[in-house]
Protein backbone atom coordinates (compact mmCIF):
# COMPACT_ATOMS: atom_id res chain seq x y z
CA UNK A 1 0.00 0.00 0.00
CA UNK A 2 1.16 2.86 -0.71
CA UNK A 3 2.03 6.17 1.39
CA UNK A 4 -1.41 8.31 -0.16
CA UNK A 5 -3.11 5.05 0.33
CA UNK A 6 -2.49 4.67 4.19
CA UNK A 7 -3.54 8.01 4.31
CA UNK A 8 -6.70 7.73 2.57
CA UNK A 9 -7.04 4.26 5.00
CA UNK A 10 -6.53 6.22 7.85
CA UNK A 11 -8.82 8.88 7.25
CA UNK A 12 -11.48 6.15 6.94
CA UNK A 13 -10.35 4.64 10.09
CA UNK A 14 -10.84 8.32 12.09
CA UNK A 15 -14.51 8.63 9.48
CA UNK A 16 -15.19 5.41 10.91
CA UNK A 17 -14.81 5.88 14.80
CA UNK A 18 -16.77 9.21 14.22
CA UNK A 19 -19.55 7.55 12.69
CA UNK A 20 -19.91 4.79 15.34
CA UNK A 21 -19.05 7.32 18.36
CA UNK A 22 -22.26 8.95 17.52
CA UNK A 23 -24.13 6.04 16.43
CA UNK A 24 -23.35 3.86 20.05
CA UNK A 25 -24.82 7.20 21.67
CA UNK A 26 -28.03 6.53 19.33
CA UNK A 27 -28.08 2.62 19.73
CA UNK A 28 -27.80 3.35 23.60
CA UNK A 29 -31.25 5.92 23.57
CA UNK A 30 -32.70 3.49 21.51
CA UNK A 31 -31.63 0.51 24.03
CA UNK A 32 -33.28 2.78 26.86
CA UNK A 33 -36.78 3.51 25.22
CA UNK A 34 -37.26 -0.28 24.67
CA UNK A 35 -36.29 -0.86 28.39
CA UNK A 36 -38.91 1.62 29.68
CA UNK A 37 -41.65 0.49 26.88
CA UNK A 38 -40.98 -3.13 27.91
CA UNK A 39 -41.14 -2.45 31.37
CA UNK A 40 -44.25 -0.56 30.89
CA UNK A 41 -46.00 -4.06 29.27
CA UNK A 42 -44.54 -6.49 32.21
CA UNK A 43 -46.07 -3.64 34.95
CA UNK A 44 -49.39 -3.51 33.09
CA UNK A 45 -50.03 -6.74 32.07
CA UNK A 46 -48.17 -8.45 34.78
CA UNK A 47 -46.69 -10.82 32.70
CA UNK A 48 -42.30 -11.30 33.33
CA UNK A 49 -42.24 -12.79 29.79
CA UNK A 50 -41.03 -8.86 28.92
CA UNK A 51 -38.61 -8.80 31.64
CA UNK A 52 -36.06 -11.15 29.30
CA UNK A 53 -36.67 -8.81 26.32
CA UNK A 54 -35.82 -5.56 28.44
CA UNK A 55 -32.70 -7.40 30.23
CA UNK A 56 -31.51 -7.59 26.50
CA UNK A 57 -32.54 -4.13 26.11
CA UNK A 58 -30.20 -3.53 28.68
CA UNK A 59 -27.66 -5.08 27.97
CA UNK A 60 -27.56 -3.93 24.10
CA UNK A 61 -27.57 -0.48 25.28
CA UNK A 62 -24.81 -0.67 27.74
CA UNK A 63 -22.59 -2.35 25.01
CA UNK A 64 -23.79 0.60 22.74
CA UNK A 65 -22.24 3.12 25.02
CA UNK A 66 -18.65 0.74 25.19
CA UNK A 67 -18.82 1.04 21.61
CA UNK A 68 -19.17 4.77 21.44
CA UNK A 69 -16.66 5.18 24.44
CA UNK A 70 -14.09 3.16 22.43
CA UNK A 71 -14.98 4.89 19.08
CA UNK A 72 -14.30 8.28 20.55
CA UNK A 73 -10.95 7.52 21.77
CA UNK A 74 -9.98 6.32 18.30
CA UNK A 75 -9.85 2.70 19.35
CA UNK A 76 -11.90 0.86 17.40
CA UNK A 77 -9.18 -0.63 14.82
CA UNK A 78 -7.04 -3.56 14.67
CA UNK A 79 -7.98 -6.50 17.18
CA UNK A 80 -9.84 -4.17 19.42
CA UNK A 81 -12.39 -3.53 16.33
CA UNK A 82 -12.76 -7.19 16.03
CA UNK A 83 -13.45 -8.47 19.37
CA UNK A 84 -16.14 -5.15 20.02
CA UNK A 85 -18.04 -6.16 16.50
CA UNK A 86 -17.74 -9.69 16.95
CA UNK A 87 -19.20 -9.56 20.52
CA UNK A 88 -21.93 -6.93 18.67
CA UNK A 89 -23.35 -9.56 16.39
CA UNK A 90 -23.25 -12.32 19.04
CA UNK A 91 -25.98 -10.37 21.47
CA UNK A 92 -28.70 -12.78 19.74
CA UNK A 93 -26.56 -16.09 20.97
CA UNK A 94 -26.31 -14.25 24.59
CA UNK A 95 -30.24 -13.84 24.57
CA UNK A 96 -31.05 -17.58 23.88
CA UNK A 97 -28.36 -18.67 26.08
CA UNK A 98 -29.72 -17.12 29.05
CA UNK A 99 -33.22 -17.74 28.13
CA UNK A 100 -31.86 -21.75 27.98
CA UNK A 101 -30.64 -21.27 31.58
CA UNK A 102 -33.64 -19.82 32.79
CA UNK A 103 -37.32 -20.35 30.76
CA UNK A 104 -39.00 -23.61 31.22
CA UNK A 105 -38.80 -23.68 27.13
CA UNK A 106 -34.58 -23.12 27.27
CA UNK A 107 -33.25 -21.39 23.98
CA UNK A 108 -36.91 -21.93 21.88
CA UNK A 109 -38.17 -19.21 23.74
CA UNK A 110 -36.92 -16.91 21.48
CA UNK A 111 -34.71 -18.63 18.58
CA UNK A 112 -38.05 -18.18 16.67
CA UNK A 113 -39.06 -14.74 16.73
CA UNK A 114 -37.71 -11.14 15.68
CA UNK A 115 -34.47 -11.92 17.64
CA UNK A 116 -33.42 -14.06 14.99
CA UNK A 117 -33.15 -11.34 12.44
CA UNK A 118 -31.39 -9.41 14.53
CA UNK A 119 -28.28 -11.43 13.12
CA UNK A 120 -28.82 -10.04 9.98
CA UNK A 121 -29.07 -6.28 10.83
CA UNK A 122 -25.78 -6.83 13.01
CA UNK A 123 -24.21 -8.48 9.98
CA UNK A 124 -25.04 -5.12 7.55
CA UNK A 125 -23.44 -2.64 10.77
CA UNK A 126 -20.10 -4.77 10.56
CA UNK A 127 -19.80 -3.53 6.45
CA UNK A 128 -19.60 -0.18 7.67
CA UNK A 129 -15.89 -0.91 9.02
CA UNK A 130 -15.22 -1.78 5.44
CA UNK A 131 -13.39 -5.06 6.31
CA UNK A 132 -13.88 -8.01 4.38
CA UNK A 133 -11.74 -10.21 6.90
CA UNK A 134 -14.42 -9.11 9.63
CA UNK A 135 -17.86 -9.26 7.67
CA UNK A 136 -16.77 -12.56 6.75
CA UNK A 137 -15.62 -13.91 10.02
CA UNK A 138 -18.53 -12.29 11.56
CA UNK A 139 -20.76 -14.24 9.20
CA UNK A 140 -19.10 -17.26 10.30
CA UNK A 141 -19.21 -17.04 13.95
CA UNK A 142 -22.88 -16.16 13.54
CA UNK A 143 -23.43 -19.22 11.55
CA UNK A 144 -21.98 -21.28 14.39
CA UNK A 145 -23.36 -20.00 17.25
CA UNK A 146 -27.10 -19.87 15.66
CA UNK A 147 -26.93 -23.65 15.00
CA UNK A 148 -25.66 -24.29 18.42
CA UNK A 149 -28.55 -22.63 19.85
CA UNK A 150 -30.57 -24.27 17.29
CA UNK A 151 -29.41 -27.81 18.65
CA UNK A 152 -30.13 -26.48 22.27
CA UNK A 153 -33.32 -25.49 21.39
CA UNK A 154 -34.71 -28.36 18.92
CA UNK A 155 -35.72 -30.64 21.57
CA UNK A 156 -38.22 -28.40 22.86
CA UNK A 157 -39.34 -27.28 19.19
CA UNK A 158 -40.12 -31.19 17.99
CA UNK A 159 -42.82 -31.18 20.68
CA UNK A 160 -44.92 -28.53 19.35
CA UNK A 161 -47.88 -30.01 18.77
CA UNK A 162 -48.89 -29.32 14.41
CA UNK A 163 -51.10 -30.50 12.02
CA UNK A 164 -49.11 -29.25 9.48
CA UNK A 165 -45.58 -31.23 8.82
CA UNK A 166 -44.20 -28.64 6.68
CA UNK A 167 -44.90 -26.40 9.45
CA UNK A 168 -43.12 -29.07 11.67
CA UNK A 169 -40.16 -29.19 10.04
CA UNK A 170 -39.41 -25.29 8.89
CA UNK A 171 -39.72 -25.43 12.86
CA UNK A 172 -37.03 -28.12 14.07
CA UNK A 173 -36.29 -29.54 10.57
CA UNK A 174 -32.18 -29.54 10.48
CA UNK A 175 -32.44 -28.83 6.35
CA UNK A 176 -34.09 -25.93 7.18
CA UNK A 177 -31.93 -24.77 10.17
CA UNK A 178 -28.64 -25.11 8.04
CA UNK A 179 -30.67 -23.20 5.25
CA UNK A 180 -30.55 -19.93 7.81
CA UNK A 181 -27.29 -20.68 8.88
CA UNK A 182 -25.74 -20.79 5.26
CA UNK A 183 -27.54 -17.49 4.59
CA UNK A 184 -26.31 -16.02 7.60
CA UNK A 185 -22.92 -17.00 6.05
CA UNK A 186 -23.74 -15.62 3.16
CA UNK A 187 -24.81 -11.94 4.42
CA UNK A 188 -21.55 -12.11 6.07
CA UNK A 189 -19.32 -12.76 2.68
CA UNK A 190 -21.61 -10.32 0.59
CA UNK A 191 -21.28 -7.43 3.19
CA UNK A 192 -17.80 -8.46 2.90
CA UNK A 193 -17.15 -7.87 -0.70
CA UNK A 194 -19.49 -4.98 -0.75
CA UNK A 195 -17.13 -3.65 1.97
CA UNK A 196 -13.83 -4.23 -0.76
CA UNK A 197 -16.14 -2.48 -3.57
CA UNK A 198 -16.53 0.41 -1.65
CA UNK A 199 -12.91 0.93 -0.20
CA UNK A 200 -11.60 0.18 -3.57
CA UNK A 201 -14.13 3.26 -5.27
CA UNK A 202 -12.52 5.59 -1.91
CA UNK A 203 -9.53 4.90 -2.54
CA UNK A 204 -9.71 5.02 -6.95
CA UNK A 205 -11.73 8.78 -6.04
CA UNK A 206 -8.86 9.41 -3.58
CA UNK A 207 -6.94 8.82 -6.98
CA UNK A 208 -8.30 10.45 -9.41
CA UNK A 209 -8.49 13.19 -6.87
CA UNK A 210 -4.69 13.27 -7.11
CA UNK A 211 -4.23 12.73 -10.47
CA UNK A 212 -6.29 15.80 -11.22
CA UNK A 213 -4.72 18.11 -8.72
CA UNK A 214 -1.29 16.56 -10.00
CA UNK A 215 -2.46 18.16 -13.33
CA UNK A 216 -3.30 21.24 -12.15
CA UNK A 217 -0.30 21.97 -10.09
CA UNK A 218 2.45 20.99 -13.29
CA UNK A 219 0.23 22.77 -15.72
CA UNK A 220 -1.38 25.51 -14.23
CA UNK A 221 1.03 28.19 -15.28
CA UNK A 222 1.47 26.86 -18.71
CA UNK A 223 -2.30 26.37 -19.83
CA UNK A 224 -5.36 28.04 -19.45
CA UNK A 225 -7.63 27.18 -16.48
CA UNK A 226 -10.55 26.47 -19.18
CA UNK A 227 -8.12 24.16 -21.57
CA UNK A 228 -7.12 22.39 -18.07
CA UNK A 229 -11.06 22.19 -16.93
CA UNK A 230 -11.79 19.71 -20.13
CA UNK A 231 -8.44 18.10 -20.05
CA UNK A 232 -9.32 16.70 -16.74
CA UNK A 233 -13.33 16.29 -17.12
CA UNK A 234 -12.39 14.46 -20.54
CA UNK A 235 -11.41 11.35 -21.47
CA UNK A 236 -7.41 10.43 -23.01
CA UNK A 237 -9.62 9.72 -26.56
CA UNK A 238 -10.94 13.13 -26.58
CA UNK A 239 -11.69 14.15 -30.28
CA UNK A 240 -11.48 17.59 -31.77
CA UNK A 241 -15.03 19.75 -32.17
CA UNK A 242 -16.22 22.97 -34.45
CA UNK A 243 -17.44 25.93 -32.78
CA UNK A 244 -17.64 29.43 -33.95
CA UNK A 245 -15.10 31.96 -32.33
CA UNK A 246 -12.83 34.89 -32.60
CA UNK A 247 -9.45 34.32 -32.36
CA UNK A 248 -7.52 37.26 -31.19
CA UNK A 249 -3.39 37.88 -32.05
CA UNK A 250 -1.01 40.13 -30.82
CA UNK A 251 2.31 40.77 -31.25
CA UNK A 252 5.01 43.30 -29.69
CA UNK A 253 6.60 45.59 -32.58
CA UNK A 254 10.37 45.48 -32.51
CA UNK A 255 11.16 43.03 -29.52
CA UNK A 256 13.99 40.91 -31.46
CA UNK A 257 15.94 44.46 -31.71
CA UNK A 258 15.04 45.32 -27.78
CA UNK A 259 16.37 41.71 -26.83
CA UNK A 260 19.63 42.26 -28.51
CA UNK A 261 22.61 43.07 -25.89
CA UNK A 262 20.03 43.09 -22.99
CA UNK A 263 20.43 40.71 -20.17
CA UNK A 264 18.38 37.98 -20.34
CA UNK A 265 17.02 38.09 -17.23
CA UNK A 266 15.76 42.06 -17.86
CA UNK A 267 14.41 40.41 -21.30
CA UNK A 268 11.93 37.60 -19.00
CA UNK A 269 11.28 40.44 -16.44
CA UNK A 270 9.58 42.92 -19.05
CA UNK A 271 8.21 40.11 -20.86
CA UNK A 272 6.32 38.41 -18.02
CA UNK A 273 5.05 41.89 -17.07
CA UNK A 274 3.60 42.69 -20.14
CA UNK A 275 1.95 39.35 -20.64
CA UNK A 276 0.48 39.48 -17.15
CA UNK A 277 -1.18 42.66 -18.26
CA UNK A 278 -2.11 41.08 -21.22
CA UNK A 279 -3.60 38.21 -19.71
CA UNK A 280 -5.56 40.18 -17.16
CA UNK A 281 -7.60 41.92 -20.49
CA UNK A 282 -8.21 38.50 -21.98
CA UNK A 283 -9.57 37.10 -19.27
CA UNK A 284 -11.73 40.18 -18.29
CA UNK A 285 -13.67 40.05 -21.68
CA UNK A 286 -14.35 36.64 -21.07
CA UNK A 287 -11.60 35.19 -23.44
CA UNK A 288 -9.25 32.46 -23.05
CA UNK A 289 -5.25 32.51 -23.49
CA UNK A 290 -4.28 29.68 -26.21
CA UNK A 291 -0.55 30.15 -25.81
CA UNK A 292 2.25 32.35 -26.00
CA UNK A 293 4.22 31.92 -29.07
CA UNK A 294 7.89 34.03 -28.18
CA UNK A 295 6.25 37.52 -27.69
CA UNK A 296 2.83 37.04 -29.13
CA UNK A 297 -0.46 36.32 -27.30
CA UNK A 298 -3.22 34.02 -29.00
CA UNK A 299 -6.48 34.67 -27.64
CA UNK A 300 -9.96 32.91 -27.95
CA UNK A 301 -13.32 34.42 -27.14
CA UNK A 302 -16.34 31.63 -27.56
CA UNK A 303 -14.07 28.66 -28.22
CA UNK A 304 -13.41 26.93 -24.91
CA UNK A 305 -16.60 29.27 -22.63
CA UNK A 306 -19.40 30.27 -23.37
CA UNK A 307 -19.30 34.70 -24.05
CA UNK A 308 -22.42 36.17 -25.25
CA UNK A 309 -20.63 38.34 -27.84
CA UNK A 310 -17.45 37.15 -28.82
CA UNK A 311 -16.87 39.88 -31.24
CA UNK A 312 -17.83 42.68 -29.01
CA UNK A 313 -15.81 41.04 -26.01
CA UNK A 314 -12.59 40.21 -28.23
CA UNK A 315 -12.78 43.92 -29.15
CA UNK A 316 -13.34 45.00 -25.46
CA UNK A 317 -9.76 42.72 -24.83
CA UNK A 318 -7.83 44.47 -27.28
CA UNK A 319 -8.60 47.74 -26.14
CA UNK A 320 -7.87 46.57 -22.54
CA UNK A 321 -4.42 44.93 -23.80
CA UNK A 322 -3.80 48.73 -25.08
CA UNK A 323 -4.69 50.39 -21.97
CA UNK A 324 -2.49 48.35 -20.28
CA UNK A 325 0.38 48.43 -22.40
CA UNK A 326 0.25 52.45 -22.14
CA UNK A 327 -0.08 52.07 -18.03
CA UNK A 328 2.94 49.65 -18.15
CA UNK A 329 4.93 51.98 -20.38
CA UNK A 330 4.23 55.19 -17.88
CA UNK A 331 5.44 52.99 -14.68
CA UNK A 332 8.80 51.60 -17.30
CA UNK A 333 9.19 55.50 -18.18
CA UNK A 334 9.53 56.47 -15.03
CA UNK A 335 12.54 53.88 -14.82
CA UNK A 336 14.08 54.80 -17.70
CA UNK A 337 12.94 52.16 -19.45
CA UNK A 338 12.08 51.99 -23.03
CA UNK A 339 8.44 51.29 -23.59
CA UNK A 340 6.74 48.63 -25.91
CA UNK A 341 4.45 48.41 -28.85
CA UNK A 342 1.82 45.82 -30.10
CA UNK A 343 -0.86 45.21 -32.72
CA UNK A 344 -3.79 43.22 -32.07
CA UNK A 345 -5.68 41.53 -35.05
CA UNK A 346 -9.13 40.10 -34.79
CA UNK A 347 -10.69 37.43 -36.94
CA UNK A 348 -14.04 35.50 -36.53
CA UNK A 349 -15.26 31.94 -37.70
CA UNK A 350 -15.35 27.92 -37.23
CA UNK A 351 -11.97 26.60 -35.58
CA UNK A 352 -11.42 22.84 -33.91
CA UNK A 353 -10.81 22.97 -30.68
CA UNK A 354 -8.97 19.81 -29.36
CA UNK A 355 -5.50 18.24 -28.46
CA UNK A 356 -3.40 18.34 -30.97
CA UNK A 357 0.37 16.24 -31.54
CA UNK A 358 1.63 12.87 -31.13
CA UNK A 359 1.02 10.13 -28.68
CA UNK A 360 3.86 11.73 -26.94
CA UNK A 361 2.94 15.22 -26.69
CA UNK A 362 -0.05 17.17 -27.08
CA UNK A 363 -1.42 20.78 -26.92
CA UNK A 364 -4.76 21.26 -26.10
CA UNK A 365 -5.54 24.14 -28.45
CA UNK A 366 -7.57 25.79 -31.68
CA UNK A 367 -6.20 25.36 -35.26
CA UNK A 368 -8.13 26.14 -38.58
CA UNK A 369 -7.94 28.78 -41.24
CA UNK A 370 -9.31 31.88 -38.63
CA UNK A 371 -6.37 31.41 -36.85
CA UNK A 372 -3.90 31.55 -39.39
CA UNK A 373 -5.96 35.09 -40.97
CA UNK A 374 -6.27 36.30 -37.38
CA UNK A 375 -1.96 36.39 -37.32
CA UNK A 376 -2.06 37.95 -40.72
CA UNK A 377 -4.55 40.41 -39.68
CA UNK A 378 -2.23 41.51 -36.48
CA UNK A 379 0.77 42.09 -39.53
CA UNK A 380 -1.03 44.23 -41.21
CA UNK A 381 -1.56 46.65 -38.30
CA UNK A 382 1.82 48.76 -39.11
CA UNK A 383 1.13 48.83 -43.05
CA UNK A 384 -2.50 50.23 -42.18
CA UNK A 385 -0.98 52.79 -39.76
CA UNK A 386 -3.37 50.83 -36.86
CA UNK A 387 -2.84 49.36 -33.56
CA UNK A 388 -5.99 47.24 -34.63
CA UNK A 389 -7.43 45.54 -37.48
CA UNK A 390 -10.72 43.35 -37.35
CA UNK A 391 -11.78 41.57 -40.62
CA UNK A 392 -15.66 42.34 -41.70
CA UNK A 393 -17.19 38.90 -40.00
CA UNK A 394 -15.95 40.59 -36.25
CA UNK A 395 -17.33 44.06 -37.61
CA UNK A 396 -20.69 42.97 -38.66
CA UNK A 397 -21.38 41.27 -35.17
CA UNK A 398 -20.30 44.56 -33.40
CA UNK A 399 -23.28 46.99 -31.99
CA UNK A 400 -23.15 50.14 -33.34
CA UNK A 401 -21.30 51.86 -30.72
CA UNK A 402 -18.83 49.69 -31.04
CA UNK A 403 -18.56 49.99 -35.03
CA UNK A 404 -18.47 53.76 -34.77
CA UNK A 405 -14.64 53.26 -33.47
CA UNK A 406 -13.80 51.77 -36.62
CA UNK A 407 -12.66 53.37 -39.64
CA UNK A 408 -12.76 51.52 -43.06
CA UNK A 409 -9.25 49.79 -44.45
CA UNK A 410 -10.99 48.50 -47.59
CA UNK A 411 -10.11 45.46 -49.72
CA UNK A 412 -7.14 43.68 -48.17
CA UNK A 413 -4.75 40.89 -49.89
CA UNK A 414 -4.20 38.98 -46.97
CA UNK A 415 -1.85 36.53 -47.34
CA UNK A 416 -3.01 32.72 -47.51
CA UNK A 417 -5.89 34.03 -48.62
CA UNK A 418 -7.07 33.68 -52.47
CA UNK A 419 -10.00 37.00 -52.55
CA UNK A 420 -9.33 40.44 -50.74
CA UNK A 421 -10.63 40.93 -47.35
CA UNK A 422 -12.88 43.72 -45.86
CA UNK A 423 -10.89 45.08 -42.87
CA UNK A 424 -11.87 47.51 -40.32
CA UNK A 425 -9.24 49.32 -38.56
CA UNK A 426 -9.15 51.43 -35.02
CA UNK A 427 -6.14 53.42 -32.72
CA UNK A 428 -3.87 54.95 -35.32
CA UNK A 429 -0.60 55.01 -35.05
């Protein structure tokens, strides 16, 4: 077993001495109201036959409050567990024993009625210590002592006088007493296994638990929370779908000249700053980081969530990603610093959303033809003299508000692309 796995077993162990430190408080009321209800009938009807019935009463609730005693320090594990449940499902045996000692009719007095289930029920409360080695041996020992009782009382039971044999012998027949017995042994093995299906589920949740939490923790800083959310909720055969979305690029203007002769470590530092900003817009509009490819941000708005406008809210991002460029570039002023520039191009339509490589490595991304125009789209913002350009399927889904920020590029070749594109641009240079 391993180390997570003694833990998860030892959390059940502490669940399971909780559970039955309340429950032996419960069993002990419930032990108490059948003592006083029994009493009650012998004082009325002035008959001891209820005396024997409340003694058991007793009895069963004074063992109720060991149990809880014992629970609540923790004890009930190991040998300790066994001999408390063990001498739980034997309080039947203990009734007709002492009824054998003391009625004129020995162990028949009871072996016949409701006491006789009570074997069962106690067989059901051992599968809540999820033991299969106990259930079973429980099952066992109630097996024994049942037909033992059953020999003590048969004498008595062959004189009841019956017209009926089959009545006769369901009452003293040994077929039929080894009948109960085996099914006695039975609810002890199935309670048993049950016991094994359900530590086995705990401990396969406790797993999967892991696993998931495993995959958050090595790639929650390199994908985005929404591409992790179905990577885990999915299956390993998870196929590729279409949806409708606006893929958003952005790229910084002149960074291979900035990085030149500047420590590397000053490069990551100004880098990681501006994508945090970058980031922050995205995911205020409701979009979704794809990845960073060297200094450019790919952006999705309706692919992996749901966004009411994806258009509207891709545009809303971009001029975020702008405002926050032009914050970050007063605070790197005031350092000395030179600032940065970026263009942002928007393009709308069906991508696949899916994971994407070889057995060996996959990205969970979006790839189609919008993706490859939105990048173009983004290069054309320095010939257009733009910090944005939108192609005409994000402009006709704007309101008009939005639209009224736009001026008109016209025809575009973009490359890739055999017919000239209607682009919309906004933020001159």
């Amino acid at each position: 077993m391993s180390a997570r796995d003694e833990d998860v077993t030892q959390a059940i162990r502490a669940e399971t001495n909780r559970f039955f430190a309340r429950g032996g408080l419960y069993a002990a009321g419930l032990g108490g109201a059948a003592v006083l209800a029994l009493g009650a009938l012998a004082l009325l009807t002035g008959d001891d036959f209820f005396l024997f019935p409340a003694a058991f009463a007793v009895v069963g609730g004074g063992w109720s409050l060991l149990l809880s005693a014992a629970a609540k320090r923790g004890r009930l594990s190991g040998w300790v567990r066994d001999v408390v449940m063990l001498s739980l499902v034997s309080l039947p045996t203990g009734l007709f024993l002492t009824t054998h000692a003391l009625q004129p009719a020995g162990a028949a007095t009871f072996i016949t009625g409701p006491f006789l289930n009570l074997y069962s029920f106690l067989l059901v409360i051992t599968g809540f210590l999820l033991s299969f080695r106990l259930s079973a041996l429980a099952g066992a020992v109630v097996t024994v002592e049942y037909l033992f009782c059953f020999w003590l009382a048969r004498p008595f039971l062959e004189r009841v006088q019956s017209g009926d044999a089959a009545f006769a012998k369901d009452l003293s027949g040994w077929p039929v007493a080894l009948n109960r017995g085996l099914i006695f042994l039975a609810t002890g093995l199935a309670v048993g296994g049950l016991s094994v299906l359900v530590r086995r589920l705990i401990l396969r949740v406790s797993a999967l638990g892991r696993e998931a939490a495993m995959v958050n923790r090595l790639f929650g800083q390199y994908v985005s929370e929404e591409a992790r959310a179905r990577i885990v909720s999915t299956t390993a055969g998870l196929k590729g779908e279409r949806v409708e979305a606006v893929v958003l690029f952005s790229d910084l203007r002149g960074f291979s000249t900035f990085s030149e002769g500047r420590p590397p470590e000053e490069v990551v530092e100004r880098l990681n700053a501006y994508f945090e900003k970058m980031v922050t817009a995205v995911h205020q509009s409701g979009g979704v980081v794809d990845k960073f490819i060297g200094d450019a941000v790919m952006a999705t708005f309706g692919a992996l969530n749901p966004v009411e406008n994806p258009a509207l809210a891709a545009v809303s991002a971009a001029r975020a990603m702008r405002a926050g460029l032009a914050t970050l570039n007063a605070t790197w002023a005031a350092q000395g610093l030179s600032p940065f520039d970026n263009g942002v191009g928007l393009h709308l339509g069906e991508v696949v959303v899916g994971p994407i490589g070889s057995d060996a490595r996959k990205d969970f991304t979006v790839i189609g033809d919008v993706v490859n125009t939105a990048s173009r789209l983004e290069g054309l913002c320095k010939d257009k003299g733009v910090h944005l350009v939108v192609s005409d399927a994000v402009y006709r889904r704007l309101p008009d508000a939005a639209r009224a920020q736009f001026q008109a590029l016209g025809p575009s070749t973009v490359k890739g692309r055999a017919e000239a594109m209607v682009l919309w641009g906004s933020e001159p240079v």
